[in-house]
N, C-alpha and C. Protein backbone atom coordinates (compact mmCIF):
# COMPACT_ATOMS: atom_id res chain seq x y z
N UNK A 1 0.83 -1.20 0.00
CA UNK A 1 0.00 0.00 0.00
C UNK A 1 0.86 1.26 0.00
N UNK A 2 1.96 1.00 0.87
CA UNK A 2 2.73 2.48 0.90
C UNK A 2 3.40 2.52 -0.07
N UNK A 3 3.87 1.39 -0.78
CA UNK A 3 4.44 1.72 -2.27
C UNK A 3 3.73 2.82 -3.34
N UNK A 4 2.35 1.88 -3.69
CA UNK A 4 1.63 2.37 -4.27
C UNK A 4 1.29 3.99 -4.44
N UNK A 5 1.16 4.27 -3.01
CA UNK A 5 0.86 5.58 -2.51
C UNK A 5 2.16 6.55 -2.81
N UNK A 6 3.20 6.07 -2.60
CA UNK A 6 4.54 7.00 -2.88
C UNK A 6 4.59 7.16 -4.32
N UNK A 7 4.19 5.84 -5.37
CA UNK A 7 3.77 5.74 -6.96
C UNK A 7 3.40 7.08 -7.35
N UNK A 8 2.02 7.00 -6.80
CA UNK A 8 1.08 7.65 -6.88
C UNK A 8 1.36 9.36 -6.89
N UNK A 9 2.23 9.53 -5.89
CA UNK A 9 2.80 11.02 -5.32
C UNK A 9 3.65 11.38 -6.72
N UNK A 10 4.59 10.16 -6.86
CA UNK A 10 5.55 10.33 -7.83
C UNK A 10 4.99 10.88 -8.77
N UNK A 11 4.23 10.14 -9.35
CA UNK A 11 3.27 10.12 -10.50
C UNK A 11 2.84 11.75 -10.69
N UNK A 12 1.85 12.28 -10.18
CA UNK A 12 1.42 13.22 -10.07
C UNK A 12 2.59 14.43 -9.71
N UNK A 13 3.57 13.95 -9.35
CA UNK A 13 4.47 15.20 -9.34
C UNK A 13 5.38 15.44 -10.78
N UNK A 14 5.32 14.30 -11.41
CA UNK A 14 5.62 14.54 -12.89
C UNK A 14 5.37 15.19 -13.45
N UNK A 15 3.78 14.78 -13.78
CA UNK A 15 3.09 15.52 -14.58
C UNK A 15 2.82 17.02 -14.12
N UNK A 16 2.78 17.03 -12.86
CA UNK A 16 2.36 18.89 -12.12
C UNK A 16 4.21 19.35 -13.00
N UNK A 17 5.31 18.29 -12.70
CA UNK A 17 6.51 19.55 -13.30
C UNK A 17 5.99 19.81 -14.42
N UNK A 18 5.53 19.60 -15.35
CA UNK A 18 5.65 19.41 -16.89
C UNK A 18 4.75 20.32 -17.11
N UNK A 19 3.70 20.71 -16.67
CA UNK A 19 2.92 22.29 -16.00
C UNK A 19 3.96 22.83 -16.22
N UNK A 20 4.28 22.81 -14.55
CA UNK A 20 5.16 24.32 -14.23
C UNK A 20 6.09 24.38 -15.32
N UNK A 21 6.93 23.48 -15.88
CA UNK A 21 7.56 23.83 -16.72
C UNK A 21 7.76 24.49 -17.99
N UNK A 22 6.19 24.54 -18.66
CA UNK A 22 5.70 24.88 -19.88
C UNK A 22 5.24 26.59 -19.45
N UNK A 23 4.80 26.35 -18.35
CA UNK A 23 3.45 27.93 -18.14
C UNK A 23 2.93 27.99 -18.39
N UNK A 24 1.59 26.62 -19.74
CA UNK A 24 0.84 26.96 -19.96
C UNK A 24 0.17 25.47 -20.10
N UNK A 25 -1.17 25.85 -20.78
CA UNK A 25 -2.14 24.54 -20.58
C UNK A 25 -3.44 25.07 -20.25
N UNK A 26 -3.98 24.19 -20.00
CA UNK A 26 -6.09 24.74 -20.03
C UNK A 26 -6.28 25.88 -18.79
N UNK A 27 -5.34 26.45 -17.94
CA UNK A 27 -5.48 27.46 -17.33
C UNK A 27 -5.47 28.68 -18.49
N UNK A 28 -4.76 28.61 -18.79
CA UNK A 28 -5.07 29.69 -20.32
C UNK A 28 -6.23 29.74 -21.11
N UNK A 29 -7.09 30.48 -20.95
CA UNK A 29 -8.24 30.95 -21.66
C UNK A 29 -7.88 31.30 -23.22
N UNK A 30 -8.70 30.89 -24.00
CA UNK A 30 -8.76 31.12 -25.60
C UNK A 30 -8.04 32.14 -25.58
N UNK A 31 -8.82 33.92 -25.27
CA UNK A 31 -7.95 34.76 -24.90
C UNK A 31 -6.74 35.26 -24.49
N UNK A 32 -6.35 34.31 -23.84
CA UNK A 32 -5.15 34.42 -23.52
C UNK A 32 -3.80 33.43 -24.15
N UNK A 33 -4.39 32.71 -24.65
CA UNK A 33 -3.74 32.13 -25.92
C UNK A 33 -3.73 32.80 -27.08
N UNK A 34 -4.32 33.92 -27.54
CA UNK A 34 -4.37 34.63 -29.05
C UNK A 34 -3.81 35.86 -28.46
N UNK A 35 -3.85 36.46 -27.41
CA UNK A 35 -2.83 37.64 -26.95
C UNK A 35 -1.42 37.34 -26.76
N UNK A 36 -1.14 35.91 -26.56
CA UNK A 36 0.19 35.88 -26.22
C UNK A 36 0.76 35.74 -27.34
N UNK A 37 0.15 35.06 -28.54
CA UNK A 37 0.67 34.33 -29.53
C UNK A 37 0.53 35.85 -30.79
N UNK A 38 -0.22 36.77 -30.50
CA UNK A 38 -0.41 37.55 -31.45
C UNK A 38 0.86 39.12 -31.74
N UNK A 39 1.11 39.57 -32.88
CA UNK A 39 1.99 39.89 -32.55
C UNK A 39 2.19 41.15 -32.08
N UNK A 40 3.62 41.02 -31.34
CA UNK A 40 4.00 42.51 -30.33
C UNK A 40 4.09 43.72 -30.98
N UNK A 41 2.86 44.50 -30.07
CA UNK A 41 3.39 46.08 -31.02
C UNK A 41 4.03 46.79 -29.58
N UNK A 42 4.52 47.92 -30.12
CA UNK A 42 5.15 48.75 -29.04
C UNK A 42 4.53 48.58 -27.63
N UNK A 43 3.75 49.63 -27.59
CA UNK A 43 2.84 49.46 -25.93
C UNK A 43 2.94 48.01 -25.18
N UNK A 44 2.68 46.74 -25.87
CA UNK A 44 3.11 45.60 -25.32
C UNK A 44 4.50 45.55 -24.63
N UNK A 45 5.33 45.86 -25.91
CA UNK A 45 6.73 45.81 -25.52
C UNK A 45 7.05 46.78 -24.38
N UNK A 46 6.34 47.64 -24.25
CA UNK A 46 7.06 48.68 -23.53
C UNK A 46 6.47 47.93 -21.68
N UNK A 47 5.30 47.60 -21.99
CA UNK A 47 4.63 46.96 -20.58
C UNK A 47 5.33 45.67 -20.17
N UNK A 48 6.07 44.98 -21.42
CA UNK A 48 6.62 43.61 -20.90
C UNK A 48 8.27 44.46 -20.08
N UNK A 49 8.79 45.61 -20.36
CA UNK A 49 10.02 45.84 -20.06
C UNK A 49 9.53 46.10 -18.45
N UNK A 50 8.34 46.84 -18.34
CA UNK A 50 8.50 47.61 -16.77
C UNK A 50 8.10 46.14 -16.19
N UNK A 51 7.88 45.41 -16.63
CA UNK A 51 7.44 44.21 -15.99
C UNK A 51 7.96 43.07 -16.16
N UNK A 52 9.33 42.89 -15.74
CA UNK A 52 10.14 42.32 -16.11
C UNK A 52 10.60 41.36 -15.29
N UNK A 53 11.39 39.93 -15.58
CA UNK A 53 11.79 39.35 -14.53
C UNK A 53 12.54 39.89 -13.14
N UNK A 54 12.69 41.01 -12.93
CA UNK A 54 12.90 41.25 -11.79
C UNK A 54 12.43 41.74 -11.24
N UNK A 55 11.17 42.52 -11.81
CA UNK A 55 9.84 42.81 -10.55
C UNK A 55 9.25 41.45 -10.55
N UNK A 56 9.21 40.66 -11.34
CA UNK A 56 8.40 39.16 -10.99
C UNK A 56 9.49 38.55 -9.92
N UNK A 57 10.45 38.63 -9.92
CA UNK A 57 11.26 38.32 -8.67
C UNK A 57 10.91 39.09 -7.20
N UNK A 58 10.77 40.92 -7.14
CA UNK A 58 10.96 41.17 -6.13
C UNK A 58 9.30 40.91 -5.86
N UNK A 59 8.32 40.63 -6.90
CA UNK A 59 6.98 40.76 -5.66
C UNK A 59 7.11 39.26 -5.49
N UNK A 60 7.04 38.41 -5.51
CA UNK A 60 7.28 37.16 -5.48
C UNK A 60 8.42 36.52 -3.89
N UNK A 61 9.39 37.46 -4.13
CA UNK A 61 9.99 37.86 -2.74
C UNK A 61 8.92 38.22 -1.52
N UNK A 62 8.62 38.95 -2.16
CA UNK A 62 7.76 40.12 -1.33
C UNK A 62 6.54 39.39 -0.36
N UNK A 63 6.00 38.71 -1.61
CA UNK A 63 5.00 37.64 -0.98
C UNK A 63 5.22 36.45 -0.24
N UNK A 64 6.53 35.82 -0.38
CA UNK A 64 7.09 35.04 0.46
C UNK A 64 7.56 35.07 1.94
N UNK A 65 8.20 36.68 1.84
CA UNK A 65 8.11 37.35 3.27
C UNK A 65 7.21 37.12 4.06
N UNK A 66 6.69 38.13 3.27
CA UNK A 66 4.94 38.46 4.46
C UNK A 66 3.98 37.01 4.66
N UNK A 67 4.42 36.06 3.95
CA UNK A 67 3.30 35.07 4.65
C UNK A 67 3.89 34.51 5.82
N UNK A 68 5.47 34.70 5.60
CA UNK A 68 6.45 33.94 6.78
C UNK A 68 7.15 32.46 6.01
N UNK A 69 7.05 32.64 4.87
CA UNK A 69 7.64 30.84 4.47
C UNK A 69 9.16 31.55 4.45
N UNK A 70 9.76 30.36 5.36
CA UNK A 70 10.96 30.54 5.18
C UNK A 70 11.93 29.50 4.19
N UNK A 71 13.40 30.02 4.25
CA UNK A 71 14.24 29.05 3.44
C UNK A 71 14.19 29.32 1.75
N UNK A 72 15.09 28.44 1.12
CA UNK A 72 15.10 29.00 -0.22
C UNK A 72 15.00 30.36 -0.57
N UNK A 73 14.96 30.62 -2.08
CA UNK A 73 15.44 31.94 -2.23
C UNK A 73 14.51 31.91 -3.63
N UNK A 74 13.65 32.93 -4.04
CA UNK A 74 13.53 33.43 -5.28
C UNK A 74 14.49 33.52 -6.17
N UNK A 75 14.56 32.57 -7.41
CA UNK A 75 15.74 33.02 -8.13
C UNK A 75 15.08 32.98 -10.05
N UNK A 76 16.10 33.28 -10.60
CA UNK A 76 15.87 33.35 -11.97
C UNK A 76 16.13 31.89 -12.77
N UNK A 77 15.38 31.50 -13.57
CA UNK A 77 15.61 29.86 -14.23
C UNK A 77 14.43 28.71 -13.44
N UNK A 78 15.30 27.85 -13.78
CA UNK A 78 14.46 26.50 -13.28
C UNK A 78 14.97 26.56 -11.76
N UNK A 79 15.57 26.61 -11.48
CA UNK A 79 16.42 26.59 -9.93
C UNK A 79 17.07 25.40 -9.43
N UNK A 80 17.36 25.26 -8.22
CA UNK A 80 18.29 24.10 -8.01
C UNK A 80 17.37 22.57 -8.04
N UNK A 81 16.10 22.97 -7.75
CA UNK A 81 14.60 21.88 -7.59
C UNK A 81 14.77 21.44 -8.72
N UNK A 82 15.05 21.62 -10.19
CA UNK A 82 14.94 21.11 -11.42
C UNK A 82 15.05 19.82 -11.59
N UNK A 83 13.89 19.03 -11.85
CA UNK A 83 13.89 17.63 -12.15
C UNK A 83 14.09 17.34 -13.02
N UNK A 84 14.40 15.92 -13.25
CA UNK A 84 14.62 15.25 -14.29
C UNK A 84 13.70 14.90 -15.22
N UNK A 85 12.55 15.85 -15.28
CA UNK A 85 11.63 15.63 -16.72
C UNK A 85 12.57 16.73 -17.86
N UNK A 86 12.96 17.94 -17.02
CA UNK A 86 13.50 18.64 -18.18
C UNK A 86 15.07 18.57 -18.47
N UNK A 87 15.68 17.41 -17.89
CA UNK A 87 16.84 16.94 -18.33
C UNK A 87 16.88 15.35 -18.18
N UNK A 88 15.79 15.09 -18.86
CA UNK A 88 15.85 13.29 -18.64
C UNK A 88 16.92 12.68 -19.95
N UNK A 89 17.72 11.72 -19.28
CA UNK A 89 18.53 10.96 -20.29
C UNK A 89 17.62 10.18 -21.57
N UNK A 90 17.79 10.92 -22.19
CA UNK A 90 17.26 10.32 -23.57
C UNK A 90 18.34 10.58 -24.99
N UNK A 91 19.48 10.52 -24.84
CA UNK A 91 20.28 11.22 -25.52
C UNK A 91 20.32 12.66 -26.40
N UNK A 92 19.23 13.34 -25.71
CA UNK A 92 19.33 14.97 -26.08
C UNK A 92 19.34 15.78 -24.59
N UNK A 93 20.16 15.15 -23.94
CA UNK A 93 20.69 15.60 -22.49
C UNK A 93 20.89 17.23 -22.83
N UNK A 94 22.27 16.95 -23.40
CA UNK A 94 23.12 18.12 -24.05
C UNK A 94 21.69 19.63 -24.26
N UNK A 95 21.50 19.41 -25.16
CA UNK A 95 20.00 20.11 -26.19
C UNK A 95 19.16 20.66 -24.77
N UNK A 96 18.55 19.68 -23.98
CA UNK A 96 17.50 20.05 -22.90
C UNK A 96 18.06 21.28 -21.99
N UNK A 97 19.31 20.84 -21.95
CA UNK A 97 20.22 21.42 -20.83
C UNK A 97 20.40 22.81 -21.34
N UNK A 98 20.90 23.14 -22.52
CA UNK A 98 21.18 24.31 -23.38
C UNK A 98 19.75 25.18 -23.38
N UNK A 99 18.47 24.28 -23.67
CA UNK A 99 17.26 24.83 -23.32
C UNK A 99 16.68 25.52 -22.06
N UNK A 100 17.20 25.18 -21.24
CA UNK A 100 17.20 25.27 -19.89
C UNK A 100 17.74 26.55 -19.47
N UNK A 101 18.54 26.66 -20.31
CA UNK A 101 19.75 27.74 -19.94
C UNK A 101 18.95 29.01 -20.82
N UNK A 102 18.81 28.97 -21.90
CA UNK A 102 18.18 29.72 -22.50
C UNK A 102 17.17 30.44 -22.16
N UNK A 103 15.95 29.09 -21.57
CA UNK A 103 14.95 30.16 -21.01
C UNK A 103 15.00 30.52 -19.80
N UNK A 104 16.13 30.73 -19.06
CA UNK A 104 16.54 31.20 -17.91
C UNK A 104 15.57 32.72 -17.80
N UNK A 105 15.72 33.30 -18.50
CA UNK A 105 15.13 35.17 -18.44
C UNK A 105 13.83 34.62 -18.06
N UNK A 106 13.22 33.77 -18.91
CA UNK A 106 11.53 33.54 -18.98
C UNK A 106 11.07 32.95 -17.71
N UNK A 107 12.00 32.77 -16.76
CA UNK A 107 11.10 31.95 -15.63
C UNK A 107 11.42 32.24 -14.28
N UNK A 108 11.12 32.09 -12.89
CA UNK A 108 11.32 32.32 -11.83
C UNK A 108 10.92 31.30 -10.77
N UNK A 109 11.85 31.30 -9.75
CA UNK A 109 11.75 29.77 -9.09
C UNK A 109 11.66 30.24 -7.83
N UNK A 110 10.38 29.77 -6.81
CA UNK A 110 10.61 29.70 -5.45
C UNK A 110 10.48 27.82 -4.95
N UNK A 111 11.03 27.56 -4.36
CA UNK A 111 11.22 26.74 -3.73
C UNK A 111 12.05 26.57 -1.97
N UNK A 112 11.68 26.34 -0.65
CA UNK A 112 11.78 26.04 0.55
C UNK A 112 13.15 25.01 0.48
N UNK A 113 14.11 25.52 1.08
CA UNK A 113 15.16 24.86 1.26
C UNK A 113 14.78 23.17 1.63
N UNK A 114 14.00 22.99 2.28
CA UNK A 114 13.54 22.03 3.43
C UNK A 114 12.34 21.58 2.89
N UNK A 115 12.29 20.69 2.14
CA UNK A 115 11.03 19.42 1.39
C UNK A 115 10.83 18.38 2.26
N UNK A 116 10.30 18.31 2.99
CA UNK A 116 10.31 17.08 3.78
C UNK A 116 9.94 15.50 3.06
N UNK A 117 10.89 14.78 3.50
CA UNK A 117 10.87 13.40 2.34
C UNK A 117 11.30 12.52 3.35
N UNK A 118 10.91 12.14 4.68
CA UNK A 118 11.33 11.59 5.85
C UNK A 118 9.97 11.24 6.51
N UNK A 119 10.35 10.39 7.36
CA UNK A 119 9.65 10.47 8.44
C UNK A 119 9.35 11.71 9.60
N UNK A 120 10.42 12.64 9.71
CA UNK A 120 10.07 13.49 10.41
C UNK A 120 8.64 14.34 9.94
N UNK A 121 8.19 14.52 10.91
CA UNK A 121 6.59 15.03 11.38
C UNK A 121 7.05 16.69 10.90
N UNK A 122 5.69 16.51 9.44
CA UNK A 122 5.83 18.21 9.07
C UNK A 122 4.15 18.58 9.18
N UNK A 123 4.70 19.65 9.78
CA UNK A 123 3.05 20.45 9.43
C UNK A 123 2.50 21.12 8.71
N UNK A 124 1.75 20.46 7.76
CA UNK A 124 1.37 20.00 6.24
C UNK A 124 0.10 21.61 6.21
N UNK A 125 -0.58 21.29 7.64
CA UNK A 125 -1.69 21.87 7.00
C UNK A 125 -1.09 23.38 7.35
N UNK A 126 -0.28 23.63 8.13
CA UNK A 126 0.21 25.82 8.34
C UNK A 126 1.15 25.82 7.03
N UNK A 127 1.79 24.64 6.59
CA UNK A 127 2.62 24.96 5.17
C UNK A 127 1.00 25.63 4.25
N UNK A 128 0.49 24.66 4.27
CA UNK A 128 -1.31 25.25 3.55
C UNK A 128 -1.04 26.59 3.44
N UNK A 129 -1.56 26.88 5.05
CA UNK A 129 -1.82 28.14 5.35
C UNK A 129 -0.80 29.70 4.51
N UNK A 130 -0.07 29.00 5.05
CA UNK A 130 1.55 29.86 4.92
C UNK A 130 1.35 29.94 3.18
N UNK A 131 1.04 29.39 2.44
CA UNK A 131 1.13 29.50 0.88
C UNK A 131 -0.26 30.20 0.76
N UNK A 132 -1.32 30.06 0.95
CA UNK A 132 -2.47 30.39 0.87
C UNK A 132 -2.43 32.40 1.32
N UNK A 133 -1.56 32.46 2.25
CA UNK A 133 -1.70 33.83 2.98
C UNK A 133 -0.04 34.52 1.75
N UNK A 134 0.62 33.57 1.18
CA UNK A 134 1.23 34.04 -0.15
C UNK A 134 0.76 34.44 -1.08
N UNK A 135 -0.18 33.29 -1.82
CA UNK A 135 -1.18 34.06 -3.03
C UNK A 135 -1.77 35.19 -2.91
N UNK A 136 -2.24 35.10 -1.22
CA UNK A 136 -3.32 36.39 -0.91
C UNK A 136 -2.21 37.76 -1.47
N UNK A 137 -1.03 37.64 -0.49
CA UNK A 137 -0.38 38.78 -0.91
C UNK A 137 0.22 39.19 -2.16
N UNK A 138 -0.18 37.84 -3.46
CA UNK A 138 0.66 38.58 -4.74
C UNK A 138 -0.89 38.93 -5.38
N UNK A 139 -2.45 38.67 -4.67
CA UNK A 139 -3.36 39.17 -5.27
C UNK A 139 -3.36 40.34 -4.99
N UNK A 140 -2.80 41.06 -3.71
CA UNK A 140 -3.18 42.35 -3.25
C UNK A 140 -2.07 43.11 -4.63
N UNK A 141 -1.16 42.64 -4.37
CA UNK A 141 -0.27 43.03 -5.59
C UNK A 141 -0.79 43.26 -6.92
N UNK A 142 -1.90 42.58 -7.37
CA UNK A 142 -2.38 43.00 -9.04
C UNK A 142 -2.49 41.04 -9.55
N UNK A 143 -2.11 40.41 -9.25
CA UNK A 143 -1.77 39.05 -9.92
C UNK A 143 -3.50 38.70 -9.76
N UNK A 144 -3.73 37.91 -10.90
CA UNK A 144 -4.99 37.69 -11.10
C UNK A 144 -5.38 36.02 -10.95
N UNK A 145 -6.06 35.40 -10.21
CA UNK A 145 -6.15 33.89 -10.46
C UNK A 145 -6.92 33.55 -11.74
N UNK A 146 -6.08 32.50 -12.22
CA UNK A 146 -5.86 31.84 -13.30
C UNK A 146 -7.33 30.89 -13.64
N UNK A 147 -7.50 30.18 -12.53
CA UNK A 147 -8.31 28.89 -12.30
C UNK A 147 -8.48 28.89 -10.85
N UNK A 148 -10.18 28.38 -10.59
CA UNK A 148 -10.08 28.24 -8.96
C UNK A 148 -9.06 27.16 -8.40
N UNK A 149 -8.74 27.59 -6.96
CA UNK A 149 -7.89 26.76 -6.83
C UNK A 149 -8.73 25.13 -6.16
N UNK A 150 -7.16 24.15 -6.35
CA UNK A 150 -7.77 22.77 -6.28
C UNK A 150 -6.81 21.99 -5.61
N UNK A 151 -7.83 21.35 -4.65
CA UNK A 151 -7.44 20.62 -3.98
C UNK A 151 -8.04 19.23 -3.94
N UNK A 152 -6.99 18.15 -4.28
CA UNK A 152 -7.56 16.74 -4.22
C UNK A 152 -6.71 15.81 -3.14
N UNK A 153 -7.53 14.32 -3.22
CA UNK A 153 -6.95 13.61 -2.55
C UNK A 153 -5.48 12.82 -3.01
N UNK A 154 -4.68 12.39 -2.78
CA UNK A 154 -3.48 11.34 -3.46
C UNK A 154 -3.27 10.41 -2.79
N UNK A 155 -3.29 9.19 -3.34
CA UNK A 155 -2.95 7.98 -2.22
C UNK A 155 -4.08 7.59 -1.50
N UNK A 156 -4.88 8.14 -1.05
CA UNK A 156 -5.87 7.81 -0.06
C UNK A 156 -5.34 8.62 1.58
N UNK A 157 -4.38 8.75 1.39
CA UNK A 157 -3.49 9.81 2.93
C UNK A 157 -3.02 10.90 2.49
N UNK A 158 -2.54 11.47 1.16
CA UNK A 158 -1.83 12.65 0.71
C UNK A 158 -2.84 13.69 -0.20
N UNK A 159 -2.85 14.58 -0.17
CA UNK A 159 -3.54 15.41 -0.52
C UNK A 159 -2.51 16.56 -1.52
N UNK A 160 -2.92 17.12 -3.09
CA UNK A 160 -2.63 17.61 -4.12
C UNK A 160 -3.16 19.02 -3.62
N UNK A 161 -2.49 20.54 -3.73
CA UNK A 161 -2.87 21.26 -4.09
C UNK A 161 -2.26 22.31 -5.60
N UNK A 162 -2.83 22.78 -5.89
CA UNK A 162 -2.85 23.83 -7.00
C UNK A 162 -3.70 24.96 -6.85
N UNK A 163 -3.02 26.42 -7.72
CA UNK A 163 -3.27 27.07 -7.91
C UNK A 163 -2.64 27.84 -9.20
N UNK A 164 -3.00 28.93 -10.12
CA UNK A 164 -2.79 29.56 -10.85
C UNK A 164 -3.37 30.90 -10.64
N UNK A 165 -2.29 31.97 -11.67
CA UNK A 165 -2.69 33.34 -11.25
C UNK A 165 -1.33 33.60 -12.34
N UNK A 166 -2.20 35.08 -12.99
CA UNK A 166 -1.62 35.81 -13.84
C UNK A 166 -1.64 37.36 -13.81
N UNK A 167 -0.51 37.62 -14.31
CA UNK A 167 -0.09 39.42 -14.44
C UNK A 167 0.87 39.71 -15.60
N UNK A 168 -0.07 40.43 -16.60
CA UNK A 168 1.34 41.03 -17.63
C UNK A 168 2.33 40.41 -18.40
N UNK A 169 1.42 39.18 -18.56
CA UNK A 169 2.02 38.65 -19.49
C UNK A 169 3.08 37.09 -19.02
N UNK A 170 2.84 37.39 -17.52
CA UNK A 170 3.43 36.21 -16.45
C UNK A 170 2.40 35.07 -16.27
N UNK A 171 3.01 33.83 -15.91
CA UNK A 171 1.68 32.75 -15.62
C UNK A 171 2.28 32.25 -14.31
N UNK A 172 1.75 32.27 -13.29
CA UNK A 172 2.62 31.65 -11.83
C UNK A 172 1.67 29.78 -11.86
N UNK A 173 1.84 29.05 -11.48
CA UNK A 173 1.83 27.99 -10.95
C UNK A 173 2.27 27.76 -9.99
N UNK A 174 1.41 27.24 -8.03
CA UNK A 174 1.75 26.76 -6.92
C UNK A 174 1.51 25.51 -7.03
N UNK A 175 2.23 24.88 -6.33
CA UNK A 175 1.48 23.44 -6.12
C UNK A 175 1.96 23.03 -4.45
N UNK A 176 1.05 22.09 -3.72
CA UNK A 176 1.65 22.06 -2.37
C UNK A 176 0.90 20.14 -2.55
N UNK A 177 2.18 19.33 -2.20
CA UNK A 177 1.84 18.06 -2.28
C UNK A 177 2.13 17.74 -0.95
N UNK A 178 1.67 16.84 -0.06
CA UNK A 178 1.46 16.11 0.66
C UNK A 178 1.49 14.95 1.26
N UNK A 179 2.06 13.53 1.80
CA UNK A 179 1.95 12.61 1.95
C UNK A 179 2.49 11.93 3.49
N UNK A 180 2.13 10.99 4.14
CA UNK A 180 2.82 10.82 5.19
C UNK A 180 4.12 11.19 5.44
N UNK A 181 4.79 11.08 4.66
CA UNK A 181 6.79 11.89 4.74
C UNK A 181 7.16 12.72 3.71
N UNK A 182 5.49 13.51 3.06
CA UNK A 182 6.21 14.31 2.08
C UNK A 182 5.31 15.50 2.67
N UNK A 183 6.01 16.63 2.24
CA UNK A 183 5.72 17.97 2.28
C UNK A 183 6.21 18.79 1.37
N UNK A 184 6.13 19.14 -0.20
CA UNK A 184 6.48 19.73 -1.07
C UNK A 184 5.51 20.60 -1.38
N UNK A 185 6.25 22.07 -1.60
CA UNK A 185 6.04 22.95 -2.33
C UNK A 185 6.94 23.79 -3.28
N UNK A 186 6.15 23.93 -4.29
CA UNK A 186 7.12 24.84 -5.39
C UNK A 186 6.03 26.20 -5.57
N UNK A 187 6.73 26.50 -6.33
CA UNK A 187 6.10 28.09 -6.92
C UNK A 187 7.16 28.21 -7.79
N UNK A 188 6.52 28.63 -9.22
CA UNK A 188 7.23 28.68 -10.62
C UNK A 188 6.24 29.75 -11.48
N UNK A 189 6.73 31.25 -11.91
CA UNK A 189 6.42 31.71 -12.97
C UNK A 189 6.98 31.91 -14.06
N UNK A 190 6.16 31.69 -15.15
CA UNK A 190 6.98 32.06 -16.41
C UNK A 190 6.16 32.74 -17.47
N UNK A 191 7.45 33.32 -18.48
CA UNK A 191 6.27 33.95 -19.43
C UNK A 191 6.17 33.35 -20.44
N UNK A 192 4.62 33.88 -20.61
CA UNK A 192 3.71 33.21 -21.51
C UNK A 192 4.34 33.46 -22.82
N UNK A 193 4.51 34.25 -23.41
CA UNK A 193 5.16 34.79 -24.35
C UNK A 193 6.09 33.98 -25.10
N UNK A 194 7.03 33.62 -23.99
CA UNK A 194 8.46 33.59 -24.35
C UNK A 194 8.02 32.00 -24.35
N UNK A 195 7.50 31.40 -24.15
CA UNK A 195 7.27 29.88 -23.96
C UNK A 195 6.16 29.51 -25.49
N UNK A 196 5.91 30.24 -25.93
CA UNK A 196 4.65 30.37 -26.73
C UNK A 196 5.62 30.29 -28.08
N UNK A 197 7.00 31.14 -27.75
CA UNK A 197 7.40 31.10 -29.27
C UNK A 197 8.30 29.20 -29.44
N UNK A 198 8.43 28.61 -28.27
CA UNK A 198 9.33 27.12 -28.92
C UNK A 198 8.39 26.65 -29.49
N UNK A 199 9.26 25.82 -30.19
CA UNK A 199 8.87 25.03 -31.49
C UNK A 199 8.47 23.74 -30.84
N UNK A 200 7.86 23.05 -31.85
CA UNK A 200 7.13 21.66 -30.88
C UNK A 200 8.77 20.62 -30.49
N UNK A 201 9.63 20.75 -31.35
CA UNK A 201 10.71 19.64 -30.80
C UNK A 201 11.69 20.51 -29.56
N UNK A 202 11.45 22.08 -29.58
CA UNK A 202 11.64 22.44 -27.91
C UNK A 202 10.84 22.41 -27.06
N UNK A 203 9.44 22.12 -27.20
CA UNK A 203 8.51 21.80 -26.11
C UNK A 203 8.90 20.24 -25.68
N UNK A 204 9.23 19.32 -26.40
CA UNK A 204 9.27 17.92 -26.49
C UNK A 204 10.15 17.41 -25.80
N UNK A 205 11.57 18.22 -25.63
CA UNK A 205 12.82 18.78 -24.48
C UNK A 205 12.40 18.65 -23.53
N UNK A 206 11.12 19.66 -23.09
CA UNK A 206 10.88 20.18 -21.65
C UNK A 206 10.08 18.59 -21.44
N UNK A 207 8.76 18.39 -22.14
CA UNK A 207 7.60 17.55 -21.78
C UNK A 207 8.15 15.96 -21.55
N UNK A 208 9.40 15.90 -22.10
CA UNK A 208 9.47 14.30 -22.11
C UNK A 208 10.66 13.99 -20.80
């Protein structure tokens, strides 16, 4: 049973990277698929500069503060959390990796020093809290939710959360997973934009 259940976690944390990794997917409204994809005139350009990966860094900071999550650091790229969906050995290691590097500008990484993957006793549901009183503060900020947020069961003992929320051309993705010795959370934004222009054999990099 506890195999299964750890399967299960695994499982679902795959597919949630392959989300965060893209920035996009059925949280994107029609609309917001033909604005991103349509092309840039000035005024765009000029709104994507003031709004740039490093105000998506400092409110993102900002919001991490004030809820109290400690550890880790807001940074630029995939971050040190980067799994092995977007550098899985398939002999285009090399290629994924170079990809990776590339869309460094396009993305932003929070992640908690401290994932709990033990037996030690974490407290699952104020981590909740503590992310929940985060979103609040990047809504006060202007960030718009994406999709209501969702929460399911995993395993039959672990519990899935998600959320989405957008600003200016940014797509954030939370996720907070759960399980008797797990306690993971990430937070990953990226832009829509810049993810919109790879080609299907650089999406195929990230997705496989």
């Amino acid at each position: 049973m506890r195999t299964t259940m750890i399967n299960t976690v695994r499982a679902v944390a795959v597919a949630v990277g392959t989300i965060l990794a893209t920035g996009c997917g059925t949280d994107l409204a029609p609309a917001d698929h033909a604005a991103a994809t349509a092309p840039t005139h000035a005024s765009s350009s000029s709104a994507s500069v003031s709004f740039g990966q490093t105000a998506v860094r400092r409110e993102l900071q900002a919001a991490v503060t004030a809820a109290g999550l400690t550890g880790g650091k807001v940074e630029a790229g995939f971050g040190s959390h980067q799994e092995s969906h977007s550098l899985v050995d398939t002999g285009k290691k090399g290629e994924a990796a170079a990809l990776g590097t590339r869309l460094t500008p396009c993305v932003v990484t929070w992640v908690p020093t401290e994932q709990y993957r033990s037996l030690r006793a974490a407290d699952s549901a104020d981590t909740q809290r503590r992310l929940e009183a985060m979103l609040s503060s990047l809504t006060a900020r202007g960030w718009k939710e994406g999709t209501p947020q969702q929460k399911a069961p995993v395993g039959g003992s672990g519990t899935y959360f998600m959320a989405s929320y957008k600003k200016k051309g940014w797509f954030l993705h939370a996720r907070h997973l759960t399980a008797p010795s797990l306690d993971q959370v990430t937070v990953m934004v990226t832009e829509t934009a810049c993810f919109n222009r790879l080609t299907d054999e650089e999406r195929a990099l990230i997705e496989n």
